[in-house]
N, C-alpha and C. Protein backbone atom coordinates (compact mmCIF):
# COMPACT_ATOMS: atom_id res chain seq x y z
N UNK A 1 110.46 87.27 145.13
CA UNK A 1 110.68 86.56 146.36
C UNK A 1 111.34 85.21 146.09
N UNK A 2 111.16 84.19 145.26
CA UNK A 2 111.62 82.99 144.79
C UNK A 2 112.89 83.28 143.80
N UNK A 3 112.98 84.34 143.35
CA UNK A 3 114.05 84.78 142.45
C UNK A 3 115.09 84.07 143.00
N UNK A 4 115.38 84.36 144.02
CA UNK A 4 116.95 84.26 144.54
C UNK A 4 116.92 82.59 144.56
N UNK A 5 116.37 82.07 144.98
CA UNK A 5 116.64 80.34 144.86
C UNK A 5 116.46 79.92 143.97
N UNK A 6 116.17 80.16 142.61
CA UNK A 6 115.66 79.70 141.06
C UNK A 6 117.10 80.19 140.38
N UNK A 7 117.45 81.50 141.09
CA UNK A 7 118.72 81.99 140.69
C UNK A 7 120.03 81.22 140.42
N UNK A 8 119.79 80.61 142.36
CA UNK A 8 121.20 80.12 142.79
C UNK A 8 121.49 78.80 141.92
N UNK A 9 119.82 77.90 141.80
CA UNK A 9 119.58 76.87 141.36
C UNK A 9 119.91 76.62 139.92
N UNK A 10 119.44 77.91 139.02
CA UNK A 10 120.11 77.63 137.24
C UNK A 10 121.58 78.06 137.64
N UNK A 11 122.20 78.79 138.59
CA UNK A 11 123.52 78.85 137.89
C UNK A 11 124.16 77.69 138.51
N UNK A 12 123.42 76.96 139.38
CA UNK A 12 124.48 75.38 140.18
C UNK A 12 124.51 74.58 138.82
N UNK A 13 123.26 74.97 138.28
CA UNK A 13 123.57 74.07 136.70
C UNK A 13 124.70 74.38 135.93
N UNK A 14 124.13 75.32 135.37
CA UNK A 14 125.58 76.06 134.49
C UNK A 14 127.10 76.05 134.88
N UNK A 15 126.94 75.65 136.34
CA UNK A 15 128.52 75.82 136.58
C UNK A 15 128.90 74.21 136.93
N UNK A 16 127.76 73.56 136.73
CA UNK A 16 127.92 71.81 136.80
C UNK A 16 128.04 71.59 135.26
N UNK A 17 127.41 72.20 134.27
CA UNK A 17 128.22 71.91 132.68
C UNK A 17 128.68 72.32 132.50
N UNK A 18 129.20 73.69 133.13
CA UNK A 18 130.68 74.42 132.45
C UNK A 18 132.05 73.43 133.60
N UNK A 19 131.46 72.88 134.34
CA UNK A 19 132.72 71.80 134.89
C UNK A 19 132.81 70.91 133.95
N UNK A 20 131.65 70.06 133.50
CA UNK A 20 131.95 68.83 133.16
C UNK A 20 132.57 69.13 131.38
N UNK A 21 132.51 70.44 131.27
CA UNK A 21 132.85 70.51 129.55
C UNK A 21 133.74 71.17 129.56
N UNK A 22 134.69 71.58 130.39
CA UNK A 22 135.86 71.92 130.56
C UNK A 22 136.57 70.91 131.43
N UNK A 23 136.01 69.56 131.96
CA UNK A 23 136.46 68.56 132.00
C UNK A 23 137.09 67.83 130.70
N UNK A 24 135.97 68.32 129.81
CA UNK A 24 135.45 67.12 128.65
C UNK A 24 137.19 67.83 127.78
N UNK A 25 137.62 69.33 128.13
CA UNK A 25 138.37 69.84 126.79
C UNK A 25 139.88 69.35 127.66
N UNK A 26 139.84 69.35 128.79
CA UNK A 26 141.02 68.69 129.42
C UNK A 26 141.83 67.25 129.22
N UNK A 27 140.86 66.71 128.99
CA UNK A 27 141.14 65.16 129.31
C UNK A 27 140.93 64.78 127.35
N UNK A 28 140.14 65.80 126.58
CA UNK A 28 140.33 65.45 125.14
C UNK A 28 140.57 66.10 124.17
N UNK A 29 141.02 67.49 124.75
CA UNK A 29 141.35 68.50 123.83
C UNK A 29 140.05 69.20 123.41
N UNK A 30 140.45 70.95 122.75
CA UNK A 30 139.38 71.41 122.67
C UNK A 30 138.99 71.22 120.98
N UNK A 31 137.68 71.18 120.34
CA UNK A 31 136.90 70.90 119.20
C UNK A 31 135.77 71.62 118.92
N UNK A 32 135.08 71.34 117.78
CA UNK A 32 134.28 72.35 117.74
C UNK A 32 132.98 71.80 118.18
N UNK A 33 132.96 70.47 118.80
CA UNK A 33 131.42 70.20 120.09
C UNK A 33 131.64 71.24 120.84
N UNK A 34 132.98 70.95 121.42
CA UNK A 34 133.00 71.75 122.60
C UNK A 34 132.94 73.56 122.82
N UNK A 35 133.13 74.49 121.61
CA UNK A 35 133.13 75.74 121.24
C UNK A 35 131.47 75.36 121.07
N UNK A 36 130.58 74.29 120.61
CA UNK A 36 129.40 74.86 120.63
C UNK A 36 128.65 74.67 122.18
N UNK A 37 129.51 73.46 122.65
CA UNK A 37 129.07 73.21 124.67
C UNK A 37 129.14 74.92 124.98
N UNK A 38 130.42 75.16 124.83
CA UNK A 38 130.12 76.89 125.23
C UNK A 38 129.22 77.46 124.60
N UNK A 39 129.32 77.98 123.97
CA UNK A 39 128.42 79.11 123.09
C UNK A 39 127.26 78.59 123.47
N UNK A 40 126.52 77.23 124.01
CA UNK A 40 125.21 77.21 124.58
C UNK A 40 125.39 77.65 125.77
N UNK A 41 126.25 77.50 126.64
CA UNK A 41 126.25 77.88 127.82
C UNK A 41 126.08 79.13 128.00
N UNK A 42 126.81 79.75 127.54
CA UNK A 42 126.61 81.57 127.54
C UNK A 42 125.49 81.82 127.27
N UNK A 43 124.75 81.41 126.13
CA UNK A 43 123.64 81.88 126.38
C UNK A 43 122.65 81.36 126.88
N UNK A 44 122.58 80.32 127.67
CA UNK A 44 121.91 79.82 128.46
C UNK A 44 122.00 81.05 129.51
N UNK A 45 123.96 81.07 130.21
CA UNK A 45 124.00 81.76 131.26
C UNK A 45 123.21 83.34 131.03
N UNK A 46 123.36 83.78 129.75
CA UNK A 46 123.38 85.13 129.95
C UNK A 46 121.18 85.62 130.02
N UNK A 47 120.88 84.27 129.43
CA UNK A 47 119.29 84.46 129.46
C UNK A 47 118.59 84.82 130.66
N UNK A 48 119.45 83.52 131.60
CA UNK A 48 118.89 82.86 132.95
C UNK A 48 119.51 83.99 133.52
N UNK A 49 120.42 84.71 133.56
CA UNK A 49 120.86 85.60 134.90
C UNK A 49 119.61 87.04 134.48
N UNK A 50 119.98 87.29 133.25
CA UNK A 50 118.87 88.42 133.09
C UNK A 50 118.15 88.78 133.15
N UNK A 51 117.07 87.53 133.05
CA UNK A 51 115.94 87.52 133.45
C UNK A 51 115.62 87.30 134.73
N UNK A 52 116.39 86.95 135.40
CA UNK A 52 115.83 86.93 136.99
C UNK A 52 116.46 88.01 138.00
N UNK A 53 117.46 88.64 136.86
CA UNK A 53 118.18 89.86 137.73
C UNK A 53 117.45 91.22 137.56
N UNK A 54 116.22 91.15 136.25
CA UNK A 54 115.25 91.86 135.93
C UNK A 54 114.12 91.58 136.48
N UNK A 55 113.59 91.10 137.32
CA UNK A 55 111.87 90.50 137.16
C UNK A 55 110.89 91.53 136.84
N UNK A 56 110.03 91.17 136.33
CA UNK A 56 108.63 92.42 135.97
C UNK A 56 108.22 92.84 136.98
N UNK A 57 107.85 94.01 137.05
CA UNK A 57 106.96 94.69 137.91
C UNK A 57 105.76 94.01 138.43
């Protein structure tokens, strides 16, 4: 029942640091902070969607 607003709520995150760090590769070029800004993100994203696109019984 809360799924869906916990949902909408981690990905407003994820798509507020995947702005600001694809801000960050615009304005300074891309590096390897920024290949690891991603690679957390993904799996941030891919934890947070799965688990709430699964919930337990």
């Amino acid at each position: 029942m809360l799924h869906r607003p916990i949902l909408a709520a981690a990905l407003a995150v994820l798509l507020c640091f995947g702005f600001l760090t694809g801000y960050v590769i615009v304005t300074t070029g891309f590096g390897p902070l920024e290949a690891i800004s991603l690679l957390v993100l993904g799996m941030f994203a891919f934890g947070i969607v799965g688990a709430l696109r699964q919930p337990p019984e």
